[in-house]
Protein backbone atom coordinates (compact mmCIF):
# COMPACT_ATOMS: atom_id res chain seq x y z
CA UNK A 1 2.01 -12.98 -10.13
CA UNK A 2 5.24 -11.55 -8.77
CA UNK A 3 7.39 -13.44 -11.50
CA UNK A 4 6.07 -13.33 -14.68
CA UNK A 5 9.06 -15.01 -16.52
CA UNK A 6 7.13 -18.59 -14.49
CA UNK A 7 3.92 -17.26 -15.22
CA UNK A 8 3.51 -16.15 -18.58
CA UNK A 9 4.92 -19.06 -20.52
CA UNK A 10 2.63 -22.01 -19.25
CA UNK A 11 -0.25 -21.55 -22.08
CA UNK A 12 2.65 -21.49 -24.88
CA UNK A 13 3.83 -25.42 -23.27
CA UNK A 14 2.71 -28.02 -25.73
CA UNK A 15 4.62 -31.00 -23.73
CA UNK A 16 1.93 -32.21 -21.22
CA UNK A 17 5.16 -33.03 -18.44
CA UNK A 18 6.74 -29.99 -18.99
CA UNK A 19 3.78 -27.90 -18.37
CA UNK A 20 3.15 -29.55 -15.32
CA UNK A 21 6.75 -28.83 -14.62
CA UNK A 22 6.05 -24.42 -15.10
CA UNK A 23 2.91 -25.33 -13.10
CA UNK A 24 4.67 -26.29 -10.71
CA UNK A 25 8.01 -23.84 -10.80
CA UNK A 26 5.11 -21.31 -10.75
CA UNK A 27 3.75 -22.17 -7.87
CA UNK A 28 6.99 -22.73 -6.15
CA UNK A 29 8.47 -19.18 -7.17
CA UNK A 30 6.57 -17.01 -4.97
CA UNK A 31 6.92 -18.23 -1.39
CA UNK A 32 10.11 -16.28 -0.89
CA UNK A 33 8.52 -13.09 -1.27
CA UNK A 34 7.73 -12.19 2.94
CA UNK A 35 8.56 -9.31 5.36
CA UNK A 36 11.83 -10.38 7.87
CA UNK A 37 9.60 -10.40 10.91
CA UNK A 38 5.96 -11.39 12.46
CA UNK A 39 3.63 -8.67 13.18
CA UNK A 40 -0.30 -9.04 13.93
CA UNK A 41 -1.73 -8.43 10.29
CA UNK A 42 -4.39 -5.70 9.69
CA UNK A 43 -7.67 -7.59 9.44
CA UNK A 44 -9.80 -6.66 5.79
CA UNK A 45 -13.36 -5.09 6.34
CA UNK A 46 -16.32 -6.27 4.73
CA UNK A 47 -16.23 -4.69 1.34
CA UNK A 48 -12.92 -3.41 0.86
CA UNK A 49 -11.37 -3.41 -2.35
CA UNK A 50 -7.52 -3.38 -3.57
CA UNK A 51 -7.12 -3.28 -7.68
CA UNK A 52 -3.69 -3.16 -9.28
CA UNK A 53 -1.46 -3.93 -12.40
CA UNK A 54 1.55 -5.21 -13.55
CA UNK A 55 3.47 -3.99 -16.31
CA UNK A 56 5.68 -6.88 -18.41
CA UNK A 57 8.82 -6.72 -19.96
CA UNK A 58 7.10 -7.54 -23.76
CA UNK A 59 4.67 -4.19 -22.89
CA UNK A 60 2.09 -6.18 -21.99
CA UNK A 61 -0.36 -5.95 -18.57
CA UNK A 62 -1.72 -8.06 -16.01
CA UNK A 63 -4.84 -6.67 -14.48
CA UNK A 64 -5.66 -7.93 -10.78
CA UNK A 65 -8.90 -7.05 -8.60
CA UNK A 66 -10.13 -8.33 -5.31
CA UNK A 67 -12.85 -7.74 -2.73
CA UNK A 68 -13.14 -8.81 0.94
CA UNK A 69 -16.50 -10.71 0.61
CA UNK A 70 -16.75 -11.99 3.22
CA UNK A 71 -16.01 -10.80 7.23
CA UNK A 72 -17.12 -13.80 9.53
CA UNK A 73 -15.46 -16.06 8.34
CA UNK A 74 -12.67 -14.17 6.13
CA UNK A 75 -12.67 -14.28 3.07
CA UNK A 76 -11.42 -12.52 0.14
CA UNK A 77 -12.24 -13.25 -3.94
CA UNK A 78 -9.81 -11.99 -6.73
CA UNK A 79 -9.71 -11.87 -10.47
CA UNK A 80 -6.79 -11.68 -12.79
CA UNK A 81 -6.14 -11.53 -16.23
CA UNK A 82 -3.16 -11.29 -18.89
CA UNK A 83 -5.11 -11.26 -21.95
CA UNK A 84 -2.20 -10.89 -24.49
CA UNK A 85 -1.30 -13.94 -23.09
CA UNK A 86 -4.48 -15.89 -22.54
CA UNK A 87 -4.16 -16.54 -19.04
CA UNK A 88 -7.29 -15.85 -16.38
CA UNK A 89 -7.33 -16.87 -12.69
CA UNK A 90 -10.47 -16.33 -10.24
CA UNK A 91 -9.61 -17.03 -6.84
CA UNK A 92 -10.43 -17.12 -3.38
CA UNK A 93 -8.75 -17.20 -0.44
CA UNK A 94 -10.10 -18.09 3.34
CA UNK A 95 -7.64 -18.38 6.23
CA UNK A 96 -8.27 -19.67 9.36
CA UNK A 97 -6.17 -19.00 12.42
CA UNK A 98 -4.99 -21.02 15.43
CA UNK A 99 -2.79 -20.81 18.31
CA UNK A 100 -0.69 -23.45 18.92
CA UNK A 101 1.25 -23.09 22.65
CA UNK A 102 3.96 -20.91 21.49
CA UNK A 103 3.10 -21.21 17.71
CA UNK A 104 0.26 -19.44 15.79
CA UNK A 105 -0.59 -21.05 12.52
CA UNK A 106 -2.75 -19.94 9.43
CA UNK A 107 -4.38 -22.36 7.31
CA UNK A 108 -4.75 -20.92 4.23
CA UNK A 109 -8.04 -22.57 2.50
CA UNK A 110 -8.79 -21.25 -0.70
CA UNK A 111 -8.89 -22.26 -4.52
CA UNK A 112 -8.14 -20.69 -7.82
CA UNK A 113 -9.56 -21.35 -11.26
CA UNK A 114 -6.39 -21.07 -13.59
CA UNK A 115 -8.02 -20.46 -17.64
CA UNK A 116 -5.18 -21.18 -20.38
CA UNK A 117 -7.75 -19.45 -22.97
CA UNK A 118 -5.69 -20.70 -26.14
CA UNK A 119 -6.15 -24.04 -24.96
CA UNK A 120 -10.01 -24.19 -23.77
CA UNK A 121 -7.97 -25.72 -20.29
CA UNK A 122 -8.87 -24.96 -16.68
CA UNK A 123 -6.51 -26.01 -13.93
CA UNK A 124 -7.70 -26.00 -10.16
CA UNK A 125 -5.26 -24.78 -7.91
CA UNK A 126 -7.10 -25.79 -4.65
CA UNK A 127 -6.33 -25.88 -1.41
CA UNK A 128 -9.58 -28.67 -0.31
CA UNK A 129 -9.85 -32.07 1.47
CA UNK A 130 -12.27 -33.70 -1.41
CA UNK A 131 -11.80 -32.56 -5.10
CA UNK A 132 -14.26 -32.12 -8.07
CA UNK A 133 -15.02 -34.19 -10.90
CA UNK A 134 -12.33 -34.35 -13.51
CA UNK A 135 -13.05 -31.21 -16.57
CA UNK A 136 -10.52 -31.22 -19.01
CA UNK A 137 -6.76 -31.22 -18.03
CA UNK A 138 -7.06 -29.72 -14.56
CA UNK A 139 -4.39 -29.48 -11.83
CA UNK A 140 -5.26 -29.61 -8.30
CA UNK A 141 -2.80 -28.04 -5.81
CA UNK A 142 -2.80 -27.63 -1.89
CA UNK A 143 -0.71 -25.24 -0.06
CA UNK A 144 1.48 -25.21 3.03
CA UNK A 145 0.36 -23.97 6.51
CA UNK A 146 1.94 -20.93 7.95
CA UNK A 147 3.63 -20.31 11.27
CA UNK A 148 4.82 -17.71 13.09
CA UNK A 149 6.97 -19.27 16.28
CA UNK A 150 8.03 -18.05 19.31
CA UNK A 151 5.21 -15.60 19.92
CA UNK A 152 5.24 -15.87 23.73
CA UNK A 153 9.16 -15.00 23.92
CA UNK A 154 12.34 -14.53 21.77
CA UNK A 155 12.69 -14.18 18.37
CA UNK A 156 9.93 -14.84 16.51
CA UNK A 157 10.11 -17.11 13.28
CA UNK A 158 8.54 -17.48 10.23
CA UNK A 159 7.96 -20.49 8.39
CA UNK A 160 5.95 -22.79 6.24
CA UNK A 161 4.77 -26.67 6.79
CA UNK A 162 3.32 -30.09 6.28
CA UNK A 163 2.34 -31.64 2.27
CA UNK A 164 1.45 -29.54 -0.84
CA UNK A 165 -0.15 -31.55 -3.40
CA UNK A 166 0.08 -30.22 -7.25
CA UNK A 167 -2.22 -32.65 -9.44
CA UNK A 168 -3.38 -33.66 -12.65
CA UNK A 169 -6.07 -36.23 -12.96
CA UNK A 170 -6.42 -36.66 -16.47
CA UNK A 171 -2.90 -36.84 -17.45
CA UNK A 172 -2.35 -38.44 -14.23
CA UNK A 173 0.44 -36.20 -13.20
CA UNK A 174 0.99 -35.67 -9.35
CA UNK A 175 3.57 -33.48 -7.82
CA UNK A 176 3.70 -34.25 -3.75
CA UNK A 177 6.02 -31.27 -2.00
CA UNK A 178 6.60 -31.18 1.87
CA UNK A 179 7.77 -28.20 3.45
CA UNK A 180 9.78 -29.00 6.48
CA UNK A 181 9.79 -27.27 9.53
CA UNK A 182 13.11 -26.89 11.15
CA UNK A 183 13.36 -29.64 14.34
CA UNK A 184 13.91 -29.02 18.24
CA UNK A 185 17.79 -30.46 17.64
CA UNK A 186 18.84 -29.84 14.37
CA UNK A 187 17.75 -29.26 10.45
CA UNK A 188 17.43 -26.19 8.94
CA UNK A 189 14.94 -23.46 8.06
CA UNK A 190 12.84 -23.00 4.49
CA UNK A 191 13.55 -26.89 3.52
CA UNK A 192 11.60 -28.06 0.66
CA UNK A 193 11.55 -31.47 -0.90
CA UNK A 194 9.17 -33.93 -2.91
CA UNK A 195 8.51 -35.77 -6.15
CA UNK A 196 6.86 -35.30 -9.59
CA UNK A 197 5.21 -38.72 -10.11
CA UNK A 198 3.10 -40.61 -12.92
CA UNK A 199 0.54 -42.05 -10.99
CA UNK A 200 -0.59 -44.15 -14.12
CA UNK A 201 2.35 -45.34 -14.84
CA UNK A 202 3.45 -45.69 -10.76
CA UNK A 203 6.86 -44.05 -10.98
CA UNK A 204 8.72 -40.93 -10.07
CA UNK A 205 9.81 -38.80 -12.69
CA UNK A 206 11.47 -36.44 -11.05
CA UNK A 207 12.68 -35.01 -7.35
CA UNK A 208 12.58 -31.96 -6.30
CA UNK A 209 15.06 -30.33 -3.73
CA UNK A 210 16.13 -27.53 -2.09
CA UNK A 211 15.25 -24.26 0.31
CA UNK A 212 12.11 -22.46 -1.23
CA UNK A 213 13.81 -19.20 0.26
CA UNK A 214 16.71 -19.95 -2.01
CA UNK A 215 17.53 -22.60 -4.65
CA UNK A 216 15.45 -25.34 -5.98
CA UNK A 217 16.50 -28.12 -7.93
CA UNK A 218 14.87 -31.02 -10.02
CA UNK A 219 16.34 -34.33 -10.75
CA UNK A 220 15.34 -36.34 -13.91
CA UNK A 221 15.36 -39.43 -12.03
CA UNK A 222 15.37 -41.78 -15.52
CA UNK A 223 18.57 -39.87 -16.73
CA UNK A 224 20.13 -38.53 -13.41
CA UNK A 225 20.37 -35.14 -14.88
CA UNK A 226 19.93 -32.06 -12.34
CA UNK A 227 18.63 -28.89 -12.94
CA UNK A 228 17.56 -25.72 -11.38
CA UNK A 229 13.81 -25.51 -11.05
CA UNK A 230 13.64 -22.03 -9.07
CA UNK A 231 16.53 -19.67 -7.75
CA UNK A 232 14.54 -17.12 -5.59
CA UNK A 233 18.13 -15.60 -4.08
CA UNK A 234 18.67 -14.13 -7.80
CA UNK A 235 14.87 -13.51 -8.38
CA UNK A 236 13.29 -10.08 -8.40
CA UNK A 237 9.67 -9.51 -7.69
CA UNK A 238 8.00 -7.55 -10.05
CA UNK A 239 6.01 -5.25 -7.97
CA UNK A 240 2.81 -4.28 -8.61
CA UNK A 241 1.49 -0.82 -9.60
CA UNK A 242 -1.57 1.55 -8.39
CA UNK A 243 -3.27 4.51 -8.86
CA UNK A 244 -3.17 7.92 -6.50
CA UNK A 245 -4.83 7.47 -2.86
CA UNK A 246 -6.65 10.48 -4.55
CA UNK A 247 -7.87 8.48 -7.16
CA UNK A 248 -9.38 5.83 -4.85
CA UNK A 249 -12.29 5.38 -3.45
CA UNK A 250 -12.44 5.25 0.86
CA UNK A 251 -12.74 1.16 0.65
CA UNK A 252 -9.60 0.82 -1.35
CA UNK A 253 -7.10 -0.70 0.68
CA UNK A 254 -4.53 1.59 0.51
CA UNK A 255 -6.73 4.66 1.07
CA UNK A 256 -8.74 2.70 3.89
CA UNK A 257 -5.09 2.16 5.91
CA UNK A 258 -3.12 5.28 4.73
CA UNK A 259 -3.21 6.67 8.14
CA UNK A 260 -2.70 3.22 10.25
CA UNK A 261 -0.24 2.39 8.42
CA UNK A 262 1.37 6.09 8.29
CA UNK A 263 0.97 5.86 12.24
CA UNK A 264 2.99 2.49 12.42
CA UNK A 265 6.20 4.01 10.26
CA UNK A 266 6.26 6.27 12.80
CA UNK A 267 5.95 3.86 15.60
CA UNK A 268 2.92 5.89 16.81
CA UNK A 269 0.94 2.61 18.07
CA UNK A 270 -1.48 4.32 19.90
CA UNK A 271 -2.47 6.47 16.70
CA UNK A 272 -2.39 3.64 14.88
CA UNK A 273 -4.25 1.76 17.19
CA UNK A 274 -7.06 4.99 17.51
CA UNK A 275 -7.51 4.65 13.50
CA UNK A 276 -7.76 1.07 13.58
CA UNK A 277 -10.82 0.55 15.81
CA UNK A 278 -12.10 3.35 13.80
CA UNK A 279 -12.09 1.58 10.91
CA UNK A 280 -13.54 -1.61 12.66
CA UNK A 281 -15.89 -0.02 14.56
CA UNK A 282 -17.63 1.98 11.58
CA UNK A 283 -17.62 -1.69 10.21
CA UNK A 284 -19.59 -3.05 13.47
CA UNK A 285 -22.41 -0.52 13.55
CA UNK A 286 -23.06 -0.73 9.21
CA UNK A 287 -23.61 -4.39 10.25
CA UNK A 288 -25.82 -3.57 13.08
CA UNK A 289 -27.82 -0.78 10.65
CA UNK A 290 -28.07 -3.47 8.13
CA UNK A 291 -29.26 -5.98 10.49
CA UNK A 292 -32.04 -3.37 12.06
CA UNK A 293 -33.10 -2.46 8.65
CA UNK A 294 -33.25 -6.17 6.99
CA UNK A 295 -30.42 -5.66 4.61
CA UNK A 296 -28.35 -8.41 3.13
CA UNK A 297 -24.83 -7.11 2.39
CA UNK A 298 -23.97 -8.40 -1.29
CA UNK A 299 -20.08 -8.01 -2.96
CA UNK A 300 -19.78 -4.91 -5.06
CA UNK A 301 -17.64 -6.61 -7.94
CA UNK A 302 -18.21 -10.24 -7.30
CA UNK A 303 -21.49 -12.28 -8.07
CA UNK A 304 -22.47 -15.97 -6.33
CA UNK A 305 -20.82 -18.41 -8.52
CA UNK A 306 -23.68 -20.39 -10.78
CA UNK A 307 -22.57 -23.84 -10.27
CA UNK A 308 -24.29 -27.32 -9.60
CA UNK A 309 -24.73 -29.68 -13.02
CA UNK A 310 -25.14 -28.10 -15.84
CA UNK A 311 -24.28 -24.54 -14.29
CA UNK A 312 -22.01 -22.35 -16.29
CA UNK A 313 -19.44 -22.96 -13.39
CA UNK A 314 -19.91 -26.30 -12.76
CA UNK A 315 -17.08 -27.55 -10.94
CA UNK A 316 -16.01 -24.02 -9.38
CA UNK A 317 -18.30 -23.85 -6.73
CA UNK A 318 -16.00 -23.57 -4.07
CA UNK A 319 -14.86 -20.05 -5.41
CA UNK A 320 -18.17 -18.87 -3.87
CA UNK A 321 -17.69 -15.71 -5.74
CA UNK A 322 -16.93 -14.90 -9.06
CA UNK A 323 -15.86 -11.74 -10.86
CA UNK A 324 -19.47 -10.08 -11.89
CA UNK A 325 -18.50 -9.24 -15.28
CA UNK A 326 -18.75 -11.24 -18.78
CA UNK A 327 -15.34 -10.94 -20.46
CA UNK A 328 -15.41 -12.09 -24.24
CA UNK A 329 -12.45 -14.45 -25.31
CA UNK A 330 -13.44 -13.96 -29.08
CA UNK A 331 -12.73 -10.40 -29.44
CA UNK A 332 -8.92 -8.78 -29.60
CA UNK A 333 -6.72 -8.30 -26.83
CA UNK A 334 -7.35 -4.70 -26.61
CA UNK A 335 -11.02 -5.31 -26.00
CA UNK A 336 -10.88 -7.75 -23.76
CA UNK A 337 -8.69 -5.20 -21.82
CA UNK A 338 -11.54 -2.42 -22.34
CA UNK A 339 -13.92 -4.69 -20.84
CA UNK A 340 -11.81 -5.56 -17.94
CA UNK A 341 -11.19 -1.92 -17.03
CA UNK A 342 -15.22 -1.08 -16.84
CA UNK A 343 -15.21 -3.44 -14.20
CA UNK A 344 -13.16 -1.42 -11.64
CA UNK A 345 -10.31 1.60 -11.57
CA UNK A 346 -7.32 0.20 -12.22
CA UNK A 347 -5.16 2.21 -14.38
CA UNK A 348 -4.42 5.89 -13.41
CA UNK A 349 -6.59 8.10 -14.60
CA UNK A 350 -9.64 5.68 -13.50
CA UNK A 351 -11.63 7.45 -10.40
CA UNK A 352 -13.54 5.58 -8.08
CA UNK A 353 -15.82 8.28 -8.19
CA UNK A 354 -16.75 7.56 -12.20
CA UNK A 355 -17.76 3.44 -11.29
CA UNK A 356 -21.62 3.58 -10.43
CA UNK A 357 -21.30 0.52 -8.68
CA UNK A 358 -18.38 1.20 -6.28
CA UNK A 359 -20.63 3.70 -4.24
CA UNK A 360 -20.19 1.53 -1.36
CA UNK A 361 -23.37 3.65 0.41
CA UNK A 362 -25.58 2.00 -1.98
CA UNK A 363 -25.31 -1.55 -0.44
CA UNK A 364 -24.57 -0.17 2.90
CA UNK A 365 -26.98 2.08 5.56
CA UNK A 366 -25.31 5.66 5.39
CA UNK A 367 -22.48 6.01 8.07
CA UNK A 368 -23.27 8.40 11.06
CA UNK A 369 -22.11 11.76 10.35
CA UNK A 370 -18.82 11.15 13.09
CA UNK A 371 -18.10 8.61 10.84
CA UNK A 372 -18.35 10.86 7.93
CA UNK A 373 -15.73 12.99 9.76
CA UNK A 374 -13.53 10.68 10.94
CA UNK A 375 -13.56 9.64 7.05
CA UNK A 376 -12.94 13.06 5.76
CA UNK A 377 -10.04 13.77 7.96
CA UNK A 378 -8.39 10.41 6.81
CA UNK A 379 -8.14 11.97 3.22
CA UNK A 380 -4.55 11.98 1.76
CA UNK A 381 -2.85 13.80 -0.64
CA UNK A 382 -2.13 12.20 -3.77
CA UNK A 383 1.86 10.54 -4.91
CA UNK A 384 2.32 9.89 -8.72
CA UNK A 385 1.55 6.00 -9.55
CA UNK A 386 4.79 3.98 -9.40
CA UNK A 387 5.77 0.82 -8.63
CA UNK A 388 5.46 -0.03 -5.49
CA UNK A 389 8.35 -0.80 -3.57
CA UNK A 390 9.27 -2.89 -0.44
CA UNK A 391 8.53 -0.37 1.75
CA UNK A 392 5.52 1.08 -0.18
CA UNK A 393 3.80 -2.17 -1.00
CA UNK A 394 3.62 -3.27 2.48
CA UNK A 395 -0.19 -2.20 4.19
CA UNK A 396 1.60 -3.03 7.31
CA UNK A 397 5.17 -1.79 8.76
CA UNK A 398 7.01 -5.41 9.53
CA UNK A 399 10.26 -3.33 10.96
CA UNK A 400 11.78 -4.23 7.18
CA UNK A 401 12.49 -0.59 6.78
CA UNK A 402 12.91 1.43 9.68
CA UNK A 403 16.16 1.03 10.39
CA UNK A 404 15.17 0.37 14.00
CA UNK A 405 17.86 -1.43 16.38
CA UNK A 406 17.97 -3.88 19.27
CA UNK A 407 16.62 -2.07 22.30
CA UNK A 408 18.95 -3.83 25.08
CA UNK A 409 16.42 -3.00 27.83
CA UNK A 410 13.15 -4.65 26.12
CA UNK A 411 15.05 -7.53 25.18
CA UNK A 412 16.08 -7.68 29.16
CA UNK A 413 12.77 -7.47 30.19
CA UNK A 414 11.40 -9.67 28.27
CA UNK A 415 13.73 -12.29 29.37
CA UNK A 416 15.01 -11.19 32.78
CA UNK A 417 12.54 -12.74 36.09
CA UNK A 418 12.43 -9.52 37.40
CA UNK A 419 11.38 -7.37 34.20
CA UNK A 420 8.64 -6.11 33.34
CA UNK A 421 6.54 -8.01 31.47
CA UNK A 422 2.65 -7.15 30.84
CA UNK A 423 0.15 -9.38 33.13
CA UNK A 424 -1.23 -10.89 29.77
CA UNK A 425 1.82 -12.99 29.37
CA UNK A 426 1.64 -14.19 32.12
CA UNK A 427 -1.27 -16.03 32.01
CA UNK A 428 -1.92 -19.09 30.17
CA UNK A 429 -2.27 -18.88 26.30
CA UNK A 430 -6.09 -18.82 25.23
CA UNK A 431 -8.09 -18.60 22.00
CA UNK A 432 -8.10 -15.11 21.12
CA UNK A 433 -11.37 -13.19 21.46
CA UNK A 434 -12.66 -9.95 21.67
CA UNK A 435 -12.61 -10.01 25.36
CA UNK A 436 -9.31 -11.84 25.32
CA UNK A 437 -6.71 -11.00 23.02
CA UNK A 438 -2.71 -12.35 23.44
CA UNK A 439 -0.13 -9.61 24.07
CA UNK A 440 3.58 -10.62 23.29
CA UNK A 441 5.91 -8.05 23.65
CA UNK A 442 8.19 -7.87 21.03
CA UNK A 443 12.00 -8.83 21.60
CA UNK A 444 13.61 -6.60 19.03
CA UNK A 445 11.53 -3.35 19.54
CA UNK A 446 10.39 -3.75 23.08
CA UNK A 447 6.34 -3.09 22.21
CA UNK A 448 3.84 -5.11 23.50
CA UNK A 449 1.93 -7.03 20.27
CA UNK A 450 -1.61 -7.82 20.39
CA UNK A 451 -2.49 -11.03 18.78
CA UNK A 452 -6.27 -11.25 17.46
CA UNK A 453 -8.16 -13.93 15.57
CA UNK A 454 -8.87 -13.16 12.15
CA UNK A 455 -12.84 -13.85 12.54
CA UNK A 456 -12.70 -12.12 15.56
């Protein structure tokens, strides 16, 4: 979504090869966008919601909305829509975490619906082991695994890993992309390479090439010609825009976190470590409440998905969830947008407060009244909507910002035998649990990281 110049003009792509080519230079173009460090990620609660928009150079919007629906295992379900340019996506996305000696590594499961509405087409962007039955032109893609290295000691390193599959089944069209890791000896960071194949016709049409941090490049492999797929060092991210904390209702992300993350810019970790288990531990007794009183916790936006033959999502029913709204492709743009903005706040001027269905309390036993306190002190004074930037779209401080220098003594003691170095790393590295999380302290800022499994 972050560059709509590789989004926007797939639907208008008559040539079969070529859109497969934007599908794929679409896919490709947003892996650069990451914070220059690791840091331990602040885990979504059950329920919590994050809406947004992006506004396009032709004056057009894309409208985005997403729900955690799920808390054991993770998992989070999105909708999007451009309808001025007849494109739709409903996602979801379920990562699973794993430690790997000094490595921890996030497999990011998930699959999204793509809709080119002019064209009646759906293309699968999946992220699965088996795949379903062929519907239309539909494109199947897989995505990378994530690592963050060195989390014991030293530096730590992001980076991306193993096969991503793009593919078509009925035109036959299979792009196969490997994202290398860098080695022990040599090779070099953010390597990408692969091939665009016919696999009824049983030859390469093109290879790809390049550093997905940087440039990309495609070679016509019938006429030797080269060309730039994807230049991310001379591509901007176009962020996206929200409305007023004071617009937003207490499960909205950014309202939710406002004071964590507030505590972290100001490197307050025990603050934001205080507001943190506050936030988890009013999740922990609603679950218990629901679970004395017999209540099954159901999505506030998002319905089951009706698949299954013959289902009106037949094929999709690894989305699990599905926006729980009917939006009508026959009527104009503008209400097609209406409809999309009585699903959830989106645009300024929308209140939480105004959507029946976001009142949270309704689907969830009433929090104690500490927890009603603890919730009104977290209230925050409202900024005027803007883009957000770098520093304002991140829910979590990565460092990026701060100015913050090498502290010579933490990077001493974290190296030097006779340092001090916190008993957990000293002991062998175990699956995290709730009992047993890993610290790592960090080399650049000298504090000690906690490292927590996501369905933990």
């Amino acid at each position: 979504m972050a560059h709509p110049d590789t989004l926007l003009p797939m639907p208008k792509i008559d040539d079969p090869i070529q859109r497969f080519v934007a599908v794929v230079r679409f896919y490709l173009s947003g892996w650069h966008i990451k914070p220059p460090g690791v840091k331990k990620p602040l885990n979504p609660i059950l329920g919590e919601l994050f809406t947004c928009y992006w506004d396009y150079p032709d004056k057009t919007r894309g409208y985005y909305i997403s729900e955690q629906t799920s808390h054991h295992p993770p998992k989070s379900s999105y909708f999007f829509m451009a309808p001025e340019h007849h494109i739709r996506i409903d996602g979801t996305l379920k990562p699973r975490s794993k430690f790997l000696g000094t490595s921890a590594a996030s497999m990011m499961e998930g699959i999204a619906v793509m809709r080119f509405l002019n064209r009646g087409e759906r293309l699968y962007v999946e992220q699965a082991v088996g795949f379903p039955e062929d519907q239309g032109l539909t494109s199947f893609i897989t995505q990378p695994n994530m690592y963050a290295r060195n989390i014991i000691v030293g530096k730590m390193q992001y980076e991306l890993g193993d096969h991503s599959f793009v593919r078509c089944p009925e035109s036959g069209l299979e792009a196969d992309i490997e994202f290398k890791t860098k080695g022990w000896i040599g090779g070099n960071y953010n390597v990408v390479g692969g091939y665009i194949k016919d696999t009824k016709a049983g030859k390469n049409l093109y290879e790809l090439s390049g550093l997905w941090s940087g440039e990309m490049t495609m070679k016509n492999l019938s006429t030797g010609k080269k060309e730039v797929l994807f230049d991310a060092t001379h591509a901007r991210a176009a962020y996206p825009q929200t409305r007023p904390l004071e617009e937003q209702g207490e499960r909205e992300s950014q309202r939710l976190w406002a004071k964590t993350t507030a505590a972290i810019r100001k490197t307050d970790h025990r603050a934001a470590t205080d507001d943190k288990s506050r936030i988890e531990d009013r999740q922990r007794d609603e679950a218990s409440q629901r679970e004395k009183q017999g209540l099954e916790w159901q999505p506030q936006l998002f319905r089951r998905v009706q698949g299954g033959p013959g289902g009106p999502e037949e094929g999709e029913e690894n989305l699990d969830w599905i926006i729980n709204a009917d939006i009508n492709y026959n009527v104009s743009d503008k209400d097609q947008i209406k409809q999309i903005l009585s699903i959830a706040p989106i645009l300024p001027g929308q209140k939480a407060s105004d959507f029946s269905n976001l009142g949270g309390s309704s689907q969830l036993p009433t929090p104690s009244s500490s927890s009603k306190a603890n919730n009104a002190s977290s209230t925050h004074s409202a900024v005027p909507p803007q883009p957000m930037s770098a520093t304002q779209a991140d829910l979590i401080d990565f460092g990026q910002h701060d100015g913050s220098k090498v502290v010579p003594s933490a990077q001493a003691n974290a190296s030097s035998p006779g340092g001090t170095v916190p008993s957990g790393l000293r002991q062998p590295l175990q699956p995290s649990t709730a009992e047993n999380h890993v610290l790592r302290q960090d080399s650049v800022a000298g504090s000690v990281d906690e490292f927590v499994d996501a369905e933990s």
